[in-house]
Protein backbone atom coordinates (compact mmCIF):
# COMPACT_ATOMS: atom_id res chain seq x y z
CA UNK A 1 5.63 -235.31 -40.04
CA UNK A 2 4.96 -233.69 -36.61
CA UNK A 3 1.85 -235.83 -36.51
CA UNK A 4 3.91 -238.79 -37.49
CA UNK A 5 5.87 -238.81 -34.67
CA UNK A 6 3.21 -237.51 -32.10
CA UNK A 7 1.15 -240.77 -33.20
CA UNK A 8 4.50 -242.91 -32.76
CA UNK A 9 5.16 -241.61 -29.28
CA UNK A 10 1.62 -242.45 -28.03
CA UNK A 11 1.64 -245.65 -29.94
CA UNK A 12 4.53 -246.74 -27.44
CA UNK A 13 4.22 -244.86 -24.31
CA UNK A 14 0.52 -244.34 -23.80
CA UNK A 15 0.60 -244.26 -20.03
CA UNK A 16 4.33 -243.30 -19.83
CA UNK A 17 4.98 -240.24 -22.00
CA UNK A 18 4.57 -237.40 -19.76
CA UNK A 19 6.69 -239.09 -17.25
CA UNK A 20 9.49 -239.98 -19.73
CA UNK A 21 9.17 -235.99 -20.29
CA UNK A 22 8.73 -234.77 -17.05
CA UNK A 23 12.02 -236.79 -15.75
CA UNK A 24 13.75 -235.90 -18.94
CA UNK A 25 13.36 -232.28 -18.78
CA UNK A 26 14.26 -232.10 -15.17
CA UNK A 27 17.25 -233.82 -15.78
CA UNK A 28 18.49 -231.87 -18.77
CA UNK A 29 17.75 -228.79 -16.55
CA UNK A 30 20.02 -229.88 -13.69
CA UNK A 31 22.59 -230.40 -16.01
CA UNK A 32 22.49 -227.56 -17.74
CA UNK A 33 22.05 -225.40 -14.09
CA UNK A 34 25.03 -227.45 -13.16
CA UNK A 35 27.54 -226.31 -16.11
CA UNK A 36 26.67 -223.00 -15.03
CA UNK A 37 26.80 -223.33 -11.26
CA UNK A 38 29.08 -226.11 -8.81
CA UNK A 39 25.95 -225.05 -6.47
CA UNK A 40 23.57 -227.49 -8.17
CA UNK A 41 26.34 -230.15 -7.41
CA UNK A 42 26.89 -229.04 -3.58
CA UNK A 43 23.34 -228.38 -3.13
CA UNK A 44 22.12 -232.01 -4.75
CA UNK A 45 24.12 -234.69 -5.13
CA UNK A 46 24.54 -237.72 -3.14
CA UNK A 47 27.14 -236.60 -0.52
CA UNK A 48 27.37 -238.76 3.04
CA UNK A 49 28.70 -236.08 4.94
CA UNK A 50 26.63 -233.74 4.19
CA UNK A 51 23.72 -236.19 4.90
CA UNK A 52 24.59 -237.30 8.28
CA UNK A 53 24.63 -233.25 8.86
CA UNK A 54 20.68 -233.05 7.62
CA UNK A 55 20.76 -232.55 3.89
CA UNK A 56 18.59 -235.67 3.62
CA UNK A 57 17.03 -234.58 0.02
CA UNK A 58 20.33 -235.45 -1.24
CA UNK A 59 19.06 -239.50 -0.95
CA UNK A 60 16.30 -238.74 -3.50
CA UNK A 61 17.93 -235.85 -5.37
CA UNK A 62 21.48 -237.30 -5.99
CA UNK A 63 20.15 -240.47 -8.65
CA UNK A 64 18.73 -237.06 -10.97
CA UNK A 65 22.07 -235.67 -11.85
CA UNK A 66 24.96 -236.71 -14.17
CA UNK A 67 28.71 -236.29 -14.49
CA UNK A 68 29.11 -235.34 -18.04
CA UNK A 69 26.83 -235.00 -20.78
CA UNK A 70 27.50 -238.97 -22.02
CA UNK A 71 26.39 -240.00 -18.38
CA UNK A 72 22.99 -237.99 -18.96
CA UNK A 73 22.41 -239.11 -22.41
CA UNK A 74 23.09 -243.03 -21.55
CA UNK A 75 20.63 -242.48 -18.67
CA UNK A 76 17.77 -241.00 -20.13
CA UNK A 77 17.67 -243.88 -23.50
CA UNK A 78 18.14 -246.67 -20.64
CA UNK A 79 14.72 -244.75 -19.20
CA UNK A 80 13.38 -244.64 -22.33
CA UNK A 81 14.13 -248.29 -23.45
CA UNK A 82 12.31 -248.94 -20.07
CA UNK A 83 9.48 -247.35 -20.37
CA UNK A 84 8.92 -248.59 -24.07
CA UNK A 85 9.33 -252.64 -22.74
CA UNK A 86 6.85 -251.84 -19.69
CA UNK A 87 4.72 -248.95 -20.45
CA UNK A 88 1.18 -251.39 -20.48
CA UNK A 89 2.02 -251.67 -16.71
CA UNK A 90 1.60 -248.42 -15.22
CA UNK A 91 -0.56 -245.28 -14.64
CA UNK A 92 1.24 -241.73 -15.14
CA UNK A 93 -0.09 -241.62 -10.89
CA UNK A 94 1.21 -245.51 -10.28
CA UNK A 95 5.08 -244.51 -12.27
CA UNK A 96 5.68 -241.71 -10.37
CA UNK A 97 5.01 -243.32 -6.65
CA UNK A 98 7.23 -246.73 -8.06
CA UNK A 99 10.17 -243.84 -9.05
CA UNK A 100 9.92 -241.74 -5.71
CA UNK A 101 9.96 -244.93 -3.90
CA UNK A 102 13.31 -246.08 -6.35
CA UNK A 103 14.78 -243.16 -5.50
CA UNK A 104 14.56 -242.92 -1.76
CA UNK A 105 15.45 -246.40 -0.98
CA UNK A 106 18.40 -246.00 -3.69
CA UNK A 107 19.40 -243.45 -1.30
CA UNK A 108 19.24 -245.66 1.81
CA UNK A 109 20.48 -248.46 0.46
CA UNK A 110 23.60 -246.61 -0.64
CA UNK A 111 23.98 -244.68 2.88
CA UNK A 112 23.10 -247.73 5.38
CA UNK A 113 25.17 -250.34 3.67
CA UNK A 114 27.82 -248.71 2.01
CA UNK A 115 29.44 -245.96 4.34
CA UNK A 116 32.67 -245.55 2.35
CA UNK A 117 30.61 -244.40 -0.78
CA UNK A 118 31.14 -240.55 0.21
CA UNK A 119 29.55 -239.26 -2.97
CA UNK A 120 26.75 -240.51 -6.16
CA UNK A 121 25.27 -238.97 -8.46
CA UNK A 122 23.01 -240.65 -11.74
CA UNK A 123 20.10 -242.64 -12.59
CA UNK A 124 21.11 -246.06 -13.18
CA UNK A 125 20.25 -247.14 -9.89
CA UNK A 126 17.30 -246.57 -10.19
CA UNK A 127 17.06 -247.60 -14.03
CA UNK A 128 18.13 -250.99 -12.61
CA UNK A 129 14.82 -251.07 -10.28
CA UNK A 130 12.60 -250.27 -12.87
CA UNK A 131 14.11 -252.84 -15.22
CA UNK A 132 13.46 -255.25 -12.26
CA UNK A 133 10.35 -254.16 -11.23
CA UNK A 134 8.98 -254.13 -15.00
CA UNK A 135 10.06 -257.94 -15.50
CA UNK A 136 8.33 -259.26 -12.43
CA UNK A 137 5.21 -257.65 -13.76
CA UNK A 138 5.64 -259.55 -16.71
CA UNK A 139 6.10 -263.06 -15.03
CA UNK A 140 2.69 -262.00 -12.80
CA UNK A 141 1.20 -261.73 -16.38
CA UNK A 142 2.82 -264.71 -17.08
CA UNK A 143 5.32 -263.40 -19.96
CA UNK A 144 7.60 -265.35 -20.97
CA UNK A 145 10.18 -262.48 -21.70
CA UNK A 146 9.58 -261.75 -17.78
CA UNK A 147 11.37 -264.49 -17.03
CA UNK A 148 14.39 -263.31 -20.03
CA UNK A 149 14.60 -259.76 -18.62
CA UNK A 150 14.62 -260.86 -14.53
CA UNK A 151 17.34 -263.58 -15.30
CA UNK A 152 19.43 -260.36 -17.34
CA UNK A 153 19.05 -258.12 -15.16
CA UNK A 154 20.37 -260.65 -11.94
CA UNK A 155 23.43 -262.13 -14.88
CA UNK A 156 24.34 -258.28 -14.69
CA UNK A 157 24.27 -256.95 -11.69
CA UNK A 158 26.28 -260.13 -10.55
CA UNK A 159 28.81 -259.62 -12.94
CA UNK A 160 29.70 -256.20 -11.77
CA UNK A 161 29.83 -256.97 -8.30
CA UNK A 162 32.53 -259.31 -9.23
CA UNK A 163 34.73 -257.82 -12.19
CA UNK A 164 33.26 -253.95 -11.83
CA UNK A 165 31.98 -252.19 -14.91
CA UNK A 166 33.14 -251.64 -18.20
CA UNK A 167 36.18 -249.85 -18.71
CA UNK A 168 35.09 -248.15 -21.37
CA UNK A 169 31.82 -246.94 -19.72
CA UNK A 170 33.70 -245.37 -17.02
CA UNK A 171 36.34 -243.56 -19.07
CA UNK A 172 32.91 -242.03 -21.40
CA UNK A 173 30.96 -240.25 -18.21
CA UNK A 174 34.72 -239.66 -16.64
CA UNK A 175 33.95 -241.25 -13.08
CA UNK A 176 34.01 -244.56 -11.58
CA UNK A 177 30.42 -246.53 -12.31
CA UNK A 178 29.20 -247.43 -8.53
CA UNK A 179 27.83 -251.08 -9.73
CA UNK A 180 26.98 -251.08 -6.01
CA UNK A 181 24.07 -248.84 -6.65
CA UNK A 182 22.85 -250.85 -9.96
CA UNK A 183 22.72 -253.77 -7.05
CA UNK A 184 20.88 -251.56 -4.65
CA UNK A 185 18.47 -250.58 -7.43
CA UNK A 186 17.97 -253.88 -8.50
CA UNK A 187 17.21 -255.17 -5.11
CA UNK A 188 14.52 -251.83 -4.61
CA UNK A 189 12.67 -252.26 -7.81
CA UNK A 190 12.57 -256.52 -6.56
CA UNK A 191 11.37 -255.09 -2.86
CA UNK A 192 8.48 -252.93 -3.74
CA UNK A 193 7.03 -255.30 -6.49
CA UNK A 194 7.08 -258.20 -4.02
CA UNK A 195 5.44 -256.32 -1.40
CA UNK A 196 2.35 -254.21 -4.27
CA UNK A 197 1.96 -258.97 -4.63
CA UNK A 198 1.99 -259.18 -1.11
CA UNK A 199 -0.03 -256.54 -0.13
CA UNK A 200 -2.46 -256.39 -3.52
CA UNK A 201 -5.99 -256.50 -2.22
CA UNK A 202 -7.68 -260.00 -3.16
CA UNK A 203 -10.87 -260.36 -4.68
CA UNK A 204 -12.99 -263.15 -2.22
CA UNK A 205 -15.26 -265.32 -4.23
């Protein structure tokens, strides 16, 4: 059985398992350190004051914890889900520069254009700009379900700018969802593909 499911995993994430690991054992520990310290919280999450005072980790280290244990387990399936549709894109090295990268300019997006967002914390964001940067890697390869997953992802994020987020959703992880950031994600994973196409060295024939 163990073998069963080792095969299964590799099957689907060849270049993306340890990362899937990696990101969801480091965000299982932070929520477990949290539940038994508010430190983790103070110390890490997305907080604008304590930002503009020099904490500046707190733009990358904010988008890796949750509010409840919902918000963590929605999270890491949405990464998960991710990594399955996209996994023939990337290199373990090539995942983890594209999710630094999300993560920092999650962070700036959040602080330079929305100053009355005083505090984040959660991966969606970021989810968003994988999501976006894994469907215009599809269109380069000329998938057609690029083209389905790009148009989604832009119906969505549109749609919560303008009605907000599921009531539901936001009564199950106990906090408001900032669509802002699923915007701001979206609009990261869409800036760093365009530029690896812009910037991609050319073979000259």
């Amino acid at each position: 059985m163990r073998k069963i499911v080792l095969k299964t995993l590799t099957d689907y994430f060849k270049n993306t398992l340890s990362f899937g690991l990696s990101i969801s054992f480091l965000s299982v520990s932070l929520y477990l350190l949290g539940l038994m310290t508010s430190q983790v919280d103070s110390l890490l999450s997305y907080q604008r004051l304590d930002i503009q005072s020099g904490d500046f980790w707190q733009l990358i280290t904010g988008n890796l914890l949750h509010t409840n244990h919902w918000h963590l387990i929605m999270n890491l399936a949405g990464l998960w889900v991710i990594l399955s549709l996209h996994d023939m894109h990337y290199s373990t090295k090539s995942l983890w520069l594209l999710f630094a990268g999300l993560c920092l300019l999650e962070g700036l997006g959040l602080y330079l254009f929305y100053p009355a967002l005083l505090g984040y914390v959660g991966l969606s964001g970021v989810l968003h700009g994988l999501f976006a940067f894994g469907a215009v890697a599809d269109i380069k390869r000329k998938m057609t379900s690029g083209w389905l997953l790009f148009i989604g992802v832009i119906a969505k994020v549109s749609y919560e700018q303008v009605y907000g987020a599921s009531a539901d959703v936001t009564t199950m992880i106990g906090a408001r969802v900032a669509t802002e950031s699923h915007l701001v994600g979206a609009i990261s994973g869409l800036i760093l593909s365009m530029s690896i196409i812009i910037f991609q060295p050319r073979n000259i024939s």
